[in-house]
N, C-alpha and C. Protein backbone atom coordinates (compact mmCIF):
# COMPACT_ATOMS: atom_id res chain seq x y z
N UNK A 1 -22.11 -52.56 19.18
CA UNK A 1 -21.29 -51.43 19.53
C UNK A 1 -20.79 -51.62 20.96
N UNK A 2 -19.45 -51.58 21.09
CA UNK A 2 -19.01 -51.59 22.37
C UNK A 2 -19.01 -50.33 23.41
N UNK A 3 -18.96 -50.48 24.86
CA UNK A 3 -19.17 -49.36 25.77
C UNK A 3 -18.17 -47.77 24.94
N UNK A 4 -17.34 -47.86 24.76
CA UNK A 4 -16.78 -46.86 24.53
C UNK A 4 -17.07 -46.14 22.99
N UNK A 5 -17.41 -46.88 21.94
CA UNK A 5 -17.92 -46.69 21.17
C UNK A 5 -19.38 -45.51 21.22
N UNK A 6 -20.31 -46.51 22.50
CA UNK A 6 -21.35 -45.58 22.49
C UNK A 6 -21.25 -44.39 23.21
N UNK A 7 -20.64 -44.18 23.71
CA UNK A 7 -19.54 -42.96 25.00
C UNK A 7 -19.61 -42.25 23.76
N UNK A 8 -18.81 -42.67 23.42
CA UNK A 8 -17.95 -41.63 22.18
C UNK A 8 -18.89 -41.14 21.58
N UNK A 9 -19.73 -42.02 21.03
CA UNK A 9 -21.23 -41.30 19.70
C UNK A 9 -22.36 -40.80 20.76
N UNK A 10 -22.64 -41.22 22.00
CA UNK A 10 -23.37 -39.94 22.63
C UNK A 10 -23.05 -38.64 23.07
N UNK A 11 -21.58 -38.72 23.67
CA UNK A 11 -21.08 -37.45 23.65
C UNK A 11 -20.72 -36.17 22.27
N UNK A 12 -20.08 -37.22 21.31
CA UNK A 12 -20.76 -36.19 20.35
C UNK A 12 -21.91 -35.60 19.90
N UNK A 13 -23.18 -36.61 19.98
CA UNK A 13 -24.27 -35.66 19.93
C UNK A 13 -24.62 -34.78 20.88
N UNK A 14 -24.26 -35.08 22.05
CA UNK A 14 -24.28 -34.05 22.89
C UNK A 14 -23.92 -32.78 22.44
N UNK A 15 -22.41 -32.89 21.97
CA UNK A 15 -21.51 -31.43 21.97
C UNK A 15 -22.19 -30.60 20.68
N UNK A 16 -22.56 -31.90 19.37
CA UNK A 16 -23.27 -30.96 18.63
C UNK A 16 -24.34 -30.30 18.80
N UNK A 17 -25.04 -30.76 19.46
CA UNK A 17 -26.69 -29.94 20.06
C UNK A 17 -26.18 -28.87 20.76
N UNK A 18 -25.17 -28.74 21.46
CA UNK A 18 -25.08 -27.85 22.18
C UNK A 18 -24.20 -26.67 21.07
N UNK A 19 -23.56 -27.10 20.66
CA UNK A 19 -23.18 -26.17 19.51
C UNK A 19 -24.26 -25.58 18.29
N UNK A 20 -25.07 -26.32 18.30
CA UNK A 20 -26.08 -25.33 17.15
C UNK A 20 -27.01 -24.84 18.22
N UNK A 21 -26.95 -25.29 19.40
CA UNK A 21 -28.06 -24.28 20.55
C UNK A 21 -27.53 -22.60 20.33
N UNK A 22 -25.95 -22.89 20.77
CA UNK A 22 -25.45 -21.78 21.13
C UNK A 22 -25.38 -20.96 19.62
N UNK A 23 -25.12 -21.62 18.38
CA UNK A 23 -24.93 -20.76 16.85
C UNK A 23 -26.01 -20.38 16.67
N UNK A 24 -27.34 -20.85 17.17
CA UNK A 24 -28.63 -20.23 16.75
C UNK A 24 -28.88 -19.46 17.81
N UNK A 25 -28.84 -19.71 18.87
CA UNK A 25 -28.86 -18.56 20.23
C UNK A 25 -28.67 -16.97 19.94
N UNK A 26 -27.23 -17.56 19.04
CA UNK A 26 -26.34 -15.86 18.83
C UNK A 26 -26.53 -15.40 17.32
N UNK A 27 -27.32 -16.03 16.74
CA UNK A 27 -28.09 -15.54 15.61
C UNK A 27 -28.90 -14.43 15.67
N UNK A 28 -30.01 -14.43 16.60
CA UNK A 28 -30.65 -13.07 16.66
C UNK A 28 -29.78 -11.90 16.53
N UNK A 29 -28.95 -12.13 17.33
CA UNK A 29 -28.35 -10.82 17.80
C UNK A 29 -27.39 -10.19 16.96
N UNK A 30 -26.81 -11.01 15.82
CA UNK A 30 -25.80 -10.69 14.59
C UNK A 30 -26.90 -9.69 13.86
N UNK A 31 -27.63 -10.35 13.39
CA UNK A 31 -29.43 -10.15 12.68
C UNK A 31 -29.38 -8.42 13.27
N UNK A 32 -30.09 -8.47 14.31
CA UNK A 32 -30.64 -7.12 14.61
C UNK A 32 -29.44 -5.91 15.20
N UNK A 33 -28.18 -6.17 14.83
CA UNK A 33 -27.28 -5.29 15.01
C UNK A 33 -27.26 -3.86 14.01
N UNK A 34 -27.87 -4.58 12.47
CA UNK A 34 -28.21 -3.33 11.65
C UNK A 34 -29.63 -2.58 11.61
N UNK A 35 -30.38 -3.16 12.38
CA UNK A 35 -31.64 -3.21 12.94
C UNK A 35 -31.92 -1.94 13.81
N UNK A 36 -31.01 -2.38 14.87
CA UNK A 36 -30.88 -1.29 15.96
C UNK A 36 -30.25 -0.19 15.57
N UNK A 37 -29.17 -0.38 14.74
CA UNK A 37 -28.47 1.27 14.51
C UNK A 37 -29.48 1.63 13.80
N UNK A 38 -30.17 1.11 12.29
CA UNK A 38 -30.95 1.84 11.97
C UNK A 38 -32.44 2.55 12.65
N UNK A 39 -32.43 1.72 13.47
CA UNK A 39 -33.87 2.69 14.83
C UNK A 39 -32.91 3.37 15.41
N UNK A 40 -32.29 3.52 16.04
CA UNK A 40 -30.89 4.32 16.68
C UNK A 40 -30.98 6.02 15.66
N UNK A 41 -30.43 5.38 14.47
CA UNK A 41 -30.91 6.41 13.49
C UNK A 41 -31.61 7.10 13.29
N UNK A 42 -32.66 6.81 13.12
CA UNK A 42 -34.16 7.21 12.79
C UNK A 42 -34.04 7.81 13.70
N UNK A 43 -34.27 7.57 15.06
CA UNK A 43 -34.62 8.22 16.48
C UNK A 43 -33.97 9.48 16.63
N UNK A 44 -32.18 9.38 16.22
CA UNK A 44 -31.83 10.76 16.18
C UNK A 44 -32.27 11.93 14.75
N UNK A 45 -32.66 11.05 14.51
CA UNK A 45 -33.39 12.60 13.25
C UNK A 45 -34.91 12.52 13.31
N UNK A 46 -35.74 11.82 13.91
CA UNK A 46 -37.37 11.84 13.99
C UNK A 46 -37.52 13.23 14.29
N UNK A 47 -37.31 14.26 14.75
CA UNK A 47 -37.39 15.63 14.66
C UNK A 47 -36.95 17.15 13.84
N UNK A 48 -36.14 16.37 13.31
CA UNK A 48 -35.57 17.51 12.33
C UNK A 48 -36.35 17.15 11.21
N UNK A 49 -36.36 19.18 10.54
CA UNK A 49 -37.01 18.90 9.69
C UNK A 49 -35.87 18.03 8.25
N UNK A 50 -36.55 17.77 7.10
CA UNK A 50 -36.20 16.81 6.17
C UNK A 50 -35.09 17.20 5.64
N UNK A 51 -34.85 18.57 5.19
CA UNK A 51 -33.57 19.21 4.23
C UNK A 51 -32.63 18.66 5.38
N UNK A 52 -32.41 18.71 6.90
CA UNK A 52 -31.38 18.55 7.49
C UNK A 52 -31.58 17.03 7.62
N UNK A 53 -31.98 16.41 7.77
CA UNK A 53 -32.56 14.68 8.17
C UNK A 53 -31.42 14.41 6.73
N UNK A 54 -32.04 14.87 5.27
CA UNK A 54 -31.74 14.22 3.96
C UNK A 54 -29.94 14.83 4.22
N UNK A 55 -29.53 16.15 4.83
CA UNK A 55 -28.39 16.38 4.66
C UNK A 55 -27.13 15.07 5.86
N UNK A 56 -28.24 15.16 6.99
CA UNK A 56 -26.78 14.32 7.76
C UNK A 56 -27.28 12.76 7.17
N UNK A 57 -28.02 12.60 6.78
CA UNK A 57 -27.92 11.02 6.29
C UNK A 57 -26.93 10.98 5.20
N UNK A 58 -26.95 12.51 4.54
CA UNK A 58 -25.93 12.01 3.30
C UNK A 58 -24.77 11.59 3.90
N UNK A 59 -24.25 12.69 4.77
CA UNK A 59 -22.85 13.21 5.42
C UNK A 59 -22.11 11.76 5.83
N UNK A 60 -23.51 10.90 6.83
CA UNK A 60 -23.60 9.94 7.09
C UNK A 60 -23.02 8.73 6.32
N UNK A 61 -23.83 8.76 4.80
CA UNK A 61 -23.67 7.53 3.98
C UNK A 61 -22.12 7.40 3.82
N UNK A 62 -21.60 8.90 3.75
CA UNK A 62 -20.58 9.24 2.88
C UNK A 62 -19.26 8.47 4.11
N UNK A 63 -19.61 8.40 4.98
CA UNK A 63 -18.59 8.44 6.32
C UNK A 63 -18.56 6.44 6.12
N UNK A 64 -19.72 5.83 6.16
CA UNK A 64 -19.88 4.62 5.99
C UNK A 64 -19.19 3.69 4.61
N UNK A 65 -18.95 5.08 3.49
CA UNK A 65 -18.48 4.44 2.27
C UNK A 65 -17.17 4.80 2.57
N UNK A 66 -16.52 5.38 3.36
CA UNK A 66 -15.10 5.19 3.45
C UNK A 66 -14.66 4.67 4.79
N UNK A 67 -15.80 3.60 5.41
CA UNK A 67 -15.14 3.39 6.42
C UNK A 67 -15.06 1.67 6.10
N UNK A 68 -16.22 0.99 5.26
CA UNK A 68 -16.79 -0.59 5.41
C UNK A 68 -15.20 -1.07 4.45
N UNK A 69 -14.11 -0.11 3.55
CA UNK A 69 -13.03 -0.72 2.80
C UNK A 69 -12.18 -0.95 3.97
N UNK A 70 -11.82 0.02 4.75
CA UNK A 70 -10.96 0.28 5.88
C UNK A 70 -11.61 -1.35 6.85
N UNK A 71 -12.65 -1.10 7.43
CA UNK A 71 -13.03 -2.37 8.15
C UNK A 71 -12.34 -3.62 7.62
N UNK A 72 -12.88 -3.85 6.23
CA UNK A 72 -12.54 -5.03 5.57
C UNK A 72 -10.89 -5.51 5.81
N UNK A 73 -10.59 -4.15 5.62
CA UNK A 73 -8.82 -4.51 5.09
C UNK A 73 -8.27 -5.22 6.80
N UNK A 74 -9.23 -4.60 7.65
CA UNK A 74 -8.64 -5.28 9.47
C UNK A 74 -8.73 -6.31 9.64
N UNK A 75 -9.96 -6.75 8.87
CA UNK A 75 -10.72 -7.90 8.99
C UNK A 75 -9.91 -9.25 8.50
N UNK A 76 -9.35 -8.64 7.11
CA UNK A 76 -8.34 -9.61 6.66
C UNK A 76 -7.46 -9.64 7.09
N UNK A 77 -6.76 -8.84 7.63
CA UNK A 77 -5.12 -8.62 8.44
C UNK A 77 -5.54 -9.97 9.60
N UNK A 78 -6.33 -9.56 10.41
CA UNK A 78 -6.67 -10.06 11.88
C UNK A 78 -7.13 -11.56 11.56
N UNK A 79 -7.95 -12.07 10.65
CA UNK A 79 -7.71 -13.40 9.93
C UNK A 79 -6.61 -13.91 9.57
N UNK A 80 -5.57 -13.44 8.70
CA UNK A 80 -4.17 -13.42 8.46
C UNK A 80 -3.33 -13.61 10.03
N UNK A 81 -3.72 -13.24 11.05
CA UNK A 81 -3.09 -13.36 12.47
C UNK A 81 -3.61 -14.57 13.12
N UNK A 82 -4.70 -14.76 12.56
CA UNK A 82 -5.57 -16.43 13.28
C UNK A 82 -4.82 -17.68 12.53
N UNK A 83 -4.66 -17.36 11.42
CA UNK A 83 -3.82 -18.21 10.42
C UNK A 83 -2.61 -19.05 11.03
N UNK A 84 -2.08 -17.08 11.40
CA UNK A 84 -0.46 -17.95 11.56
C UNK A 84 -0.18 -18.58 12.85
N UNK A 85 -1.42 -18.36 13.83
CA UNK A 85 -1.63 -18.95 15.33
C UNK A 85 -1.64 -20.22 14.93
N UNK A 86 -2.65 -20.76 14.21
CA UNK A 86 -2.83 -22.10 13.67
C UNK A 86 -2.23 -23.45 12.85
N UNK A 87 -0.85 -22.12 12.69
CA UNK A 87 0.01 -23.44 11.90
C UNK A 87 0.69 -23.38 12.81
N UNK A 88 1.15 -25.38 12.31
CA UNK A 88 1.45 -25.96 12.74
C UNK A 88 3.15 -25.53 14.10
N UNK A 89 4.39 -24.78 13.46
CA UNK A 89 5.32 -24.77 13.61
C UNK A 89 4.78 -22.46 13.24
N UNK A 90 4.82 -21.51 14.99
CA UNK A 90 4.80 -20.98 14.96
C UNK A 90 5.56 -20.22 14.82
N UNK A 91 5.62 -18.96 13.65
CA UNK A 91 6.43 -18.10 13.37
C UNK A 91 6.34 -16.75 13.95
N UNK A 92 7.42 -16.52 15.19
CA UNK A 92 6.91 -15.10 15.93
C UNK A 92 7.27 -13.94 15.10
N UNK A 93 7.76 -13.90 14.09
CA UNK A 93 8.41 -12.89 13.33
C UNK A 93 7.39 -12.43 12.67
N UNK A 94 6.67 -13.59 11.50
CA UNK A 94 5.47 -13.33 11.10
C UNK A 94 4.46 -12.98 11.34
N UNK A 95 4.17 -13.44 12.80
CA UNK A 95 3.25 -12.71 13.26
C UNK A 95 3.07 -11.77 13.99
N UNK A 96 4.75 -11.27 14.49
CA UNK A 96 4.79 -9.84 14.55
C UNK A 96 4.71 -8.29 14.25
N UNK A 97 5.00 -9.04 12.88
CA UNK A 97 5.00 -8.21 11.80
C UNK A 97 3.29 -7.94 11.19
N UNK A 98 1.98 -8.67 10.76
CA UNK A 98 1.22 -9.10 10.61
C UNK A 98 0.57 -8.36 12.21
N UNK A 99 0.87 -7.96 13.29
CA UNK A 99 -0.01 -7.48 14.11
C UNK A 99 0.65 -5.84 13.70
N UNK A 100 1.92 -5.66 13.61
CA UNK A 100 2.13 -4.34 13.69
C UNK A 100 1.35 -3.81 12.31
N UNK A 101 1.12 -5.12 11.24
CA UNK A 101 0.68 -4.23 10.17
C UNK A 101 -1.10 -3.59 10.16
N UNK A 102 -1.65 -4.69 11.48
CA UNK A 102 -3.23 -3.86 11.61
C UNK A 102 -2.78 -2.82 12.63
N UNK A 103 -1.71 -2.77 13.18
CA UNK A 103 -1.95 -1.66 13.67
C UNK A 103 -1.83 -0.40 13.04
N UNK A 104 -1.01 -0.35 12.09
CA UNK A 104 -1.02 0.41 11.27
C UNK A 104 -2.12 0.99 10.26
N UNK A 105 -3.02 -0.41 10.41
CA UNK A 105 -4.22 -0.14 9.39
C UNK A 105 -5.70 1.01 10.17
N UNK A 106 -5.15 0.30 11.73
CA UNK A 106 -5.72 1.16 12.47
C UNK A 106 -5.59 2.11 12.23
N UNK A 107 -4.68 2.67 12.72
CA UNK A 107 -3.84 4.30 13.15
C UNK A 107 -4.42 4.84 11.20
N UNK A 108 -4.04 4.27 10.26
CA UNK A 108 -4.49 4.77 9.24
C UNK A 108 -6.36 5.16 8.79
N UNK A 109 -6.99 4.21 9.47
CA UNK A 109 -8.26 4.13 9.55
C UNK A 109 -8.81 5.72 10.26
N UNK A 110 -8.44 5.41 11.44
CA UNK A 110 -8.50 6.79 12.45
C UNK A 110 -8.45 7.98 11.40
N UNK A 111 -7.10 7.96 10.97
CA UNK A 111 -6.74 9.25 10.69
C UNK A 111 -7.66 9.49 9.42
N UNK A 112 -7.76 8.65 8.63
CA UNK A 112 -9.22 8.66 7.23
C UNK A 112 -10.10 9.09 7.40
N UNK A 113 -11.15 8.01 9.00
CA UNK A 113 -11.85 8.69 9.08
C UNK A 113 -12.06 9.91 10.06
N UNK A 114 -11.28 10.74 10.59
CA UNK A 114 -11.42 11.46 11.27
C UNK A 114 -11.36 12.80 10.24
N UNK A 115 -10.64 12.64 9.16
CA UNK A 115 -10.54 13.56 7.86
C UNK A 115 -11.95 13.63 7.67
N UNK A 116 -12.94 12.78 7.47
CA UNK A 116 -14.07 12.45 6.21
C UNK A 116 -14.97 13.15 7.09
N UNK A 117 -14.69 12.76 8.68
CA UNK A 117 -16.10 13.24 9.82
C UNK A 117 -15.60 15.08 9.83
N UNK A 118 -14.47 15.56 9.17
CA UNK A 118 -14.17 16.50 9.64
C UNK A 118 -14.92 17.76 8.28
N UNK A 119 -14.53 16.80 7.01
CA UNK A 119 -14.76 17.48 6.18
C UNK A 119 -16.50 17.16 5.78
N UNK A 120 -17.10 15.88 6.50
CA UNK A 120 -18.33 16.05 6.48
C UNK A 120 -19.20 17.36 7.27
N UNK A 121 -18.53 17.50 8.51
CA UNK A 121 -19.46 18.13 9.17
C UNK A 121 -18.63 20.50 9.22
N UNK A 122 -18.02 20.43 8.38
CA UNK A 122 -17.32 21.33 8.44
C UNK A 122 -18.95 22.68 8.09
N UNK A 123 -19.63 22.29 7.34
CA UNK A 123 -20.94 23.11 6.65
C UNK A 123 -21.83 22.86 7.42
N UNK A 124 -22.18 22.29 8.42
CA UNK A 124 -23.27 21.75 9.55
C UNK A 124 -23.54 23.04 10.48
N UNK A 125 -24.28 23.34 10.57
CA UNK A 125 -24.93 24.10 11.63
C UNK A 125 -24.73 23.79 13.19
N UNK A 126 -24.30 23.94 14.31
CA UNK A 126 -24.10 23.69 15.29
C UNK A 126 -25.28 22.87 15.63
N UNK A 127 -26.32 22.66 15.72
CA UNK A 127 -27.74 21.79 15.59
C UNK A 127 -27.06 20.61 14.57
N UNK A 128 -27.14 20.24 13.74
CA UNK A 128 -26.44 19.73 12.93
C UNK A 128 -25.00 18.72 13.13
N UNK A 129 -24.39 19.41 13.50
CA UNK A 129 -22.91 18.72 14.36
C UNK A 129 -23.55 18.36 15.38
N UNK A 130 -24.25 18.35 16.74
CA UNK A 130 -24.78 17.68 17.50
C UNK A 130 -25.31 16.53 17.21
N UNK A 131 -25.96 16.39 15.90
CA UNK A 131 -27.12 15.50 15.73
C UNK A 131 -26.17 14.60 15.44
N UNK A 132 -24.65 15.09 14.43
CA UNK A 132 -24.19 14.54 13.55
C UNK A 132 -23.23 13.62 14.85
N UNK A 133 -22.74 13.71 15.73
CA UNK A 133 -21.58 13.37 17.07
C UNK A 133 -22.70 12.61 17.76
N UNK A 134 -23.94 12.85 17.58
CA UNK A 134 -24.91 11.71 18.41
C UNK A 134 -24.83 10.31 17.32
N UNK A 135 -24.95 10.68 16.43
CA UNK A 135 -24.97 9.24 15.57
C UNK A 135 -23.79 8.74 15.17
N UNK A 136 -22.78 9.35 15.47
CA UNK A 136 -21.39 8.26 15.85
C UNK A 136 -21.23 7.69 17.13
N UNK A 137 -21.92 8.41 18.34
CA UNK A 137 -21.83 8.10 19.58
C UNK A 137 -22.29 6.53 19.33
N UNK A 138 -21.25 5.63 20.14
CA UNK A 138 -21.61 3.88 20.18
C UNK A 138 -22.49 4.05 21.30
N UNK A 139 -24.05 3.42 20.97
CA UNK A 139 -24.86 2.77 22.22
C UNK A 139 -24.17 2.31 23.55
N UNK A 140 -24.96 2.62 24.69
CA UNK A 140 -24.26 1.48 25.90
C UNK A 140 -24.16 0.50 25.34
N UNK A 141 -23.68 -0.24 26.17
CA UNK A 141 -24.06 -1.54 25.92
C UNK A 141 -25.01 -1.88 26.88
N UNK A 142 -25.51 -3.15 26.59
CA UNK A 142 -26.89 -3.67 27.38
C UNK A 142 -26.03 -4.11 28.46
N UNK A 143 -27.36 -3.50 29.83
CA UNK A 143 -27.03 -4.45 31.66
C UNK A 143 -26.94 -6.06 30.87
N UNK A 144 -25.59 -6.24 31.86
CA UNK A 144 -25.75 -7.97 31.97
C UNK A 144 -26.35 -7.99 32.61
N UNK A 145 -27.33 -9.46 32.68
CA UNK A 145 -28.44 -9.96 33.58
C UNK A 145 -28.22 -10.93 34.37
């Protein structure tokens, strides 16, 4: 094997080690994202009694089943936008069009679920709507270190 040859095949093992360091690194943290909301969860109802616990979890489920179609549909739009970055000979039209259309999916999302949180919590007890606006509230985020 000549000098550049071995250049070449040590630096790739290099870059790959360092690439499954970093894909397993950020593994935990994908992992315990449903982890934490669900202690997050728990934590905001560990005190109420059960009829209200069993009522905002429903209210809850119900908000999550019309929100994970909506997610999806962004998810594919915004893939659909990585796409057209990636070919070869870029089309700004297409992908103008293709950003205005998540935005739209947005603005439609919002307005869905702001219906579903409205007509969930419309029967809630003021105790109740608190508990219910704490468990949409997004966590800080964690101090950088």
């Amino acid at each position: 094997m000549n000098r550049t040859a071995r250049i070449t095949f040590v630096t790739s093992i290099i870059l790959n080690v360092l690439l499954i360091g970093i894909l397993l690194g950020q593994t935990p943290h994908r992992f315990d994202r449903g982890a934490l909301r669900q202690q997050r969860f728990d934590q905001a109802l560990k005190d109420l009694p059960e009829a209200e616990q069993n009522r905002l979890r429903e209210r809850f489920q119900k908000l999550r089943a019309a929100a994970d179609p909506l997610f999806g549909q962004i998810r594919k739009a915004e893939d659909e936008v990585v796409q057209l970055l990636g070919k070869e000979k870029f089309d700004e039209a297409a992908y103008d069009k293709q950003v205005s259309q998540i935005n739209e999916l947005r603005q439609n999302m919002t307005r869905q679920l702001s219906q579903v949180v409205k007509d969930a919590t419309k029967d809630l007890s003021a105790s109740e709507r608190r508990r219910f606006a704490d468990l949409l509230r997004r966590p800080a985020p964690p101090p950088n270190s």
